[in-house]
Protein backbone atom coordinates (compact mmCIF):
# COMPACT_ATOMS: atom_id res chain seq x y z
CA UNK A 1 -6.39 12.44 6.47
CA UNK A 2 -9.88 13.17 6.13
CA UNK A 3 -11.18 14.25 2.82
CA UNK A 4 -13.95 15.21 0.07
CA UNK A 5 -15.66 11.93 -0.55
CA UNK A 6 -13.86 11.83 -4.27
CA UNK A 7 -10.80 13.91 -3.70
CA UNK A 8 -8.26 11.09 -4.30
CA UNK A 9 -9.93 9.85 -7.53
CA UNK A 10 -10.14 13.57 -8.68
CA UNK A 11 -6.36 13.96 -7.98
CA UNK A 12 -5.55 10.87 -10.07
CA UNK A 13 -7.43 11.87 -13.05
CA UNK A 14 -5.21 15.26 -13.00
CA UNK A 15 -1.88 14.79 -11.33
CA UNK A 16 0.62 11.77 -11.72
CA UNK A 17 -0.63 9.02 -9.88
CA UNK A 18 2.33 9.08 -7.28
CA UNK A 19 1.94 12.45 -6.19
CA UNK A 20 -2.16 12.39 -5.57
CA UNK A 21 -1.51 8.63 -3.61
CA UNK A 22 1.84 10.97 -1.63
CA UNK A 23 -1.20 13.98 -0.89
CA UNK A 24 -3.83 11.21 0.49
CA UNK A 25 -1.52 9.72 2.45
CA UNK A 26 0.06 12.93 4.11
CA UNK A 27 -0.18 13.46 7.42
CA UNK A 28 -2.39 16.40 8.53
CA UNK A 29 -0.47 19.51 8.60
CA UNK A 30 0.08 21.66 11.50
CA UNK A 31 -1.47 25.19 11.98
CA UNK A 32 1.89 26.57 11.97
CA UNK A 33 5.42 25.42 10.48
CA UNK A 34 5.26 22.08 11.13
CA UNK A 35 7.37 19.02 10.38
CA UNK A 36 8.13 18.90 6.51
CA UNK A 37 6.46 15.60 4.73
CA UNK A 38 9.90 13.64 3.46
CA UNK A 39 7.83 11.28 0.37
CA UNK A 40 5.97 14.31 -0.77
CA UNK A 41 8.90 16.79 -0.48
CA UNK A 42 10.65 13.99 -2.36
CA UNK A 43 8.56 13.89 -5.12
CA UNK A 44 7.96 17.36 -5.48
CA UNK A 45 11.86 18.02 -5.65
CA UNK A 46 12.17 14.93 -8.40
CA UNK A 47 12.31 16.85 -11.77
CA UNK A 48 10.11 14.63 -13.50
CA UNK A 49 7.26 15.00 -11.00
CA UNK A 50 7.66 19.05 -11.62
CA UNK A 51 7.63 17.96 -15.47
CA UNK A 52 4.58 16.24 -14.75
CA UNK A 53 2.80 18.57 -13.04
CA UNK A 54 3.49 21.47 -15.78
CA UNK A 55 2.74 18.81 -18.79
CA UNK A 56 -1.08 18.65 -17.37
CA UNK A 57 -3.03 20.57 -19.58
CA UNK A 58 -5.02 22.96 -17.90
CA UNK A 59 -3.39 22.96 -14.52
CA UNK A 60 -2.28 26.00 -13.04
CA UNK A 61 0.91 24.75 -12.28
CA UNK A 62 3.02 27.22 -10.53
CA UNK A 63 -0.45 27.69 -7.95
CA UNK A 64 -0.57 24.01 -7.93
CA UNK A 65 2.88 23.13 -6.91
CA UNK A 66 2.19 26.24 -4.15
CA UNK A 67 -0.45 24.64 -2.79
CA UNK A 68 1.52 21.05 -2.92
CA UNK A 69 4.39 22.72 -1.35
CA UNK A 70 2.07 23.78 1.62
CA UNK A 71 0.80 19.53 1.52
CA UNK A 72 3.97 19.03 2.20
CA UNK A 73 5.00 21.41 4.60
CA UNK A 74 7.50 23.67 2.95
CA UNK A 75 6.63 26.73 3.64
CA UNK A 76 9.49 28.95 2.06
CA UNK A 77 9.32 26.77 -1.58
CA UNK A 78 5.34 27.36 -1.75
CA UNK A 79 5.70 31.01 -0.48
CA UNK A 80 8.69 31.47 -3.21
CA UNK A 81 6.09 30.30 -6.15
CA UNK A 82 2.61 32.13 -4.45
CA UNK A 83 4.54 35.33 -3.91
CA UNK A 84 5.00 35.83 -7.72
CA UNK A 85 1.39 34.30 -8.82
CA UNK A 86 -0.45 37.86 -9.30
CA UNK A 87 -3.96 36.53 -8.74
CA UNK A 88 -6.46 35.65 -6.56
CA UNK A 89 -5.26 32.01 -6.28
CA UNK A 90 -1.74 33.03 -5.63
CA UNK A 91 -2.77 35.77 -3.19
CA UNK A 92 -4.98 33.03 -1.17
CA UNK A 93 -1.89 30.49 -1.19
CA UNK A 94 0.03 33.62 0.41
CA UNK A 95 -2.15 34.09 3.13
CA UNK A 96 -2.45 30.19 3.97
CA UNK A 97 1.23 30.34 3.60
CA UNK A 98 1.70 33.64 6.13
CA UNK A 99 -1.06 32.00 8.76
CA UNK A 100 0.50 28.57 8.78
CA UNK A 101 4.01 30.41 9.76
CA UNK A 102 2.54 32.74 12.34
CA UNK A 103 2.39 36.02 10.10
CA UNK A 104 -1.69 36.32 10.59
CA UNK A 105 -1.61 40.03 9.49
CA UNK A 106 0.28 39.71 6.87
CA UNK A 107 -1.90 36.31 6.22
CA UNK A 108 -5.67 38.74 6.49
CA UNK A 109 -3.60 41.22 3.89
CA UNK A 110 -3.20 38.32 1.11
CA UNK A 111 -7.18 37.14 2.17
CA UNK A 112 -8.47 40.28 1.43
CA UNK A 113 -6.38 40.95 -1.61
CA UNK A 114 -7.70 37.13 -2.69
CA UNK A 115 -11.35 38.85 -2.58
CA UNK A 116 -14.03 36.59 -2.15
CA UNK A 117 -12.54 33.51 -3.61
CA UNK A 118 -14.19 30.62 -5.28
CA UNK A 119 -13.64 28.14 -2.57
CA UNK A 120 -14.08 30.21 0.71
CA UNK A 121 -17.91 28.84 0.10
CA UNK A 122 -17.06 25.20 -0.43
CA UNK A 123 -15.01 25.58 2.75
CA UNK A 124 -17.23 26.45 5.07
CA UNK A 125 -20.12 24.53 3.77
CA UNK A 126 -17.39 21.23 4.33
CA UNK A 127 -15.88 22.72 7.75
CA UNK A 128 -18.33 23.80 8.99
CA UNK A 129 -19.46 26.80 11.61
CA UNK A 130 -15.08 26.50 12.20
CA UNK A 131 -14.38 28.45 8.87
CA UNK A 132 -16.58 31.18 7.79
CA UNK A 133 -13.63 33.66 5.55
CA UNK A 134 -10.08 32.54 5.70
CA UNK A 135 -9.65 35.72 7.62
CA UNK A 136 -11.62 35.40 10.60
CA UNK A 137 -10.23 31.63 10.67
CA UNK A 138 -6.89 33.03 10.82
CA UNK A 139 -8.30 35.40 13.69
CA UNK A 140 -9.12 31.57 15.41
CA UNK A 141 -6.08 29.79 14.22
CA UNK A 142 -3.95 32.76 15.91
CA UNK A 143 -6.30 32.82 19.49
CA UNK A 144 -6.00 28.81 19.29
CA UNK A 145 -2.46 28.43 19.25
CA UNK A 146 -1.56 31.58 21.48
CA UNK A 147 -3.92 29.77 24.22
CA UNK A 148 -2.62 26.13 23.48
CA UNK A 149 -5.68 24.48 22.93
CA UNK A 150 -5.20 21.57 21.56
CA UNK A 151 -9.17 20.22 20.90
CA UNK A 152 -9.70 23.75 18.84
CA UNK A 153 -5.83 23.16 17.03
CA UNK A 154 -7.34 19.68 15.96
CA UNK A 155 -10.31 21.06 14.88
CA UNK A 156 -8.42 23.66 13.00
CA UNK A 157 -5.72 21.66 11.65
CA UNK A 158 -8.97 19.50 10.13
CA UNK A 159 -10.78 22.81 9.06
CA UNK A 160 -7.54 23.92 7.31
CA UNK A 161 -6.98 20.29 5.39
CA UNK A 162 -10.32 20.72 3.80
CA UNK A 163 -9.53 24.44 2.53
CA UNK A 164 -6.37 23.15 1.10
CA UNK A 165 -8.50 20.18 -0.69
CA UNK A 166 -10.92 22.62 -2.18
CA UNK A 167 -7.97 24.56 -3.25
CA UNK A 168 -5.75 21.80 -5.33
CA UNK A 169 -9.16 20.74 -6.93
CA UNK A 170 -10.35 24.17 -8.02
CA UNK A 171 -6.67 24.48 -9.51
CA UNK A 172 -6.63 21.08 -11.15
CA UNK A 173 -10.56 21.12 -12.06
């Protein structure tokens, strides 16, 4: 997948080394549901990796493993841990969570309750004139998919990896 010039590195210096490599080499997730990604869903089930995770010091880990779950396509795990995070970072992860399974209302409700977020800037100065507020992209996301165009849905799908980036580093930073 595409990605911030140092994101890997950044990963490794704050998550075990096996689940930053398993992130990296994900494949890009679809706009909606999407096929589930069996090594990262595998180490995110493994006990130890959890353990991990939770042992960083400094790391958010319940939004963290939210936003992992989303890496790695479970939607129903990350919305089960983002549902009960009562801030702005768990309110984002809902809406990313409610847009990638079709729910765009419900998705613009968790945006706006998010606020203006610290990454919606590094975002769209990375994505581009694609994402401008997570809520309008959800506006395109929805108008992409309803019309099947796939050029925009790759575009997206790009637009969307980089948010999710900027999210698991402003969580581990």
């Amino acid at each position: 997948m595409p990605n911030f010039d140092s994101f890997a590195d950044d990963l490794r210096e704050t998550l075990p080394s096996t689940v930053a490599d398993a992130i990296v080499a994900a494949p890009l997730q679809s706009l909606g549901e999407g096929p589930a990604d069996t090594t990262l869903s595998s180490l995110l089930n493994s006990g130890s990796t959890v353990k991990g995770i939770r042992d960083v010091a400094g790391v958010r880990s319940d939004e963290v493993l939210s936003a992992l779950w989303l890496a790695a396509g479970d939607l129903d795990r990350s919305h089960t841990l983002s549902q009960s995070i009562e801030n702005a970072d768990g309110s984002y992860l809902h809406g990313i969570m409610h847009r990638r399974e079709g729910d765009f209302g419900n998705a613009k409700y968790w945006f706006r309750r998010a606020g203006n977020h610290s990454i919606v800037d590094v975002v769209a100065a990375q994505a581009g004139p694609l994402f401008t507020d997570p809520t309008t992209f959800a506006d395109q996301c929805q108008q992409a998919l309803s019309r099947g165009d796939s050029d925009t849905i790759d575009a997206l799908r790009q637009a969307q990896w980089i948010e999710l980036q900027a999210m698991i580093r402003w969580l581990t930073a």
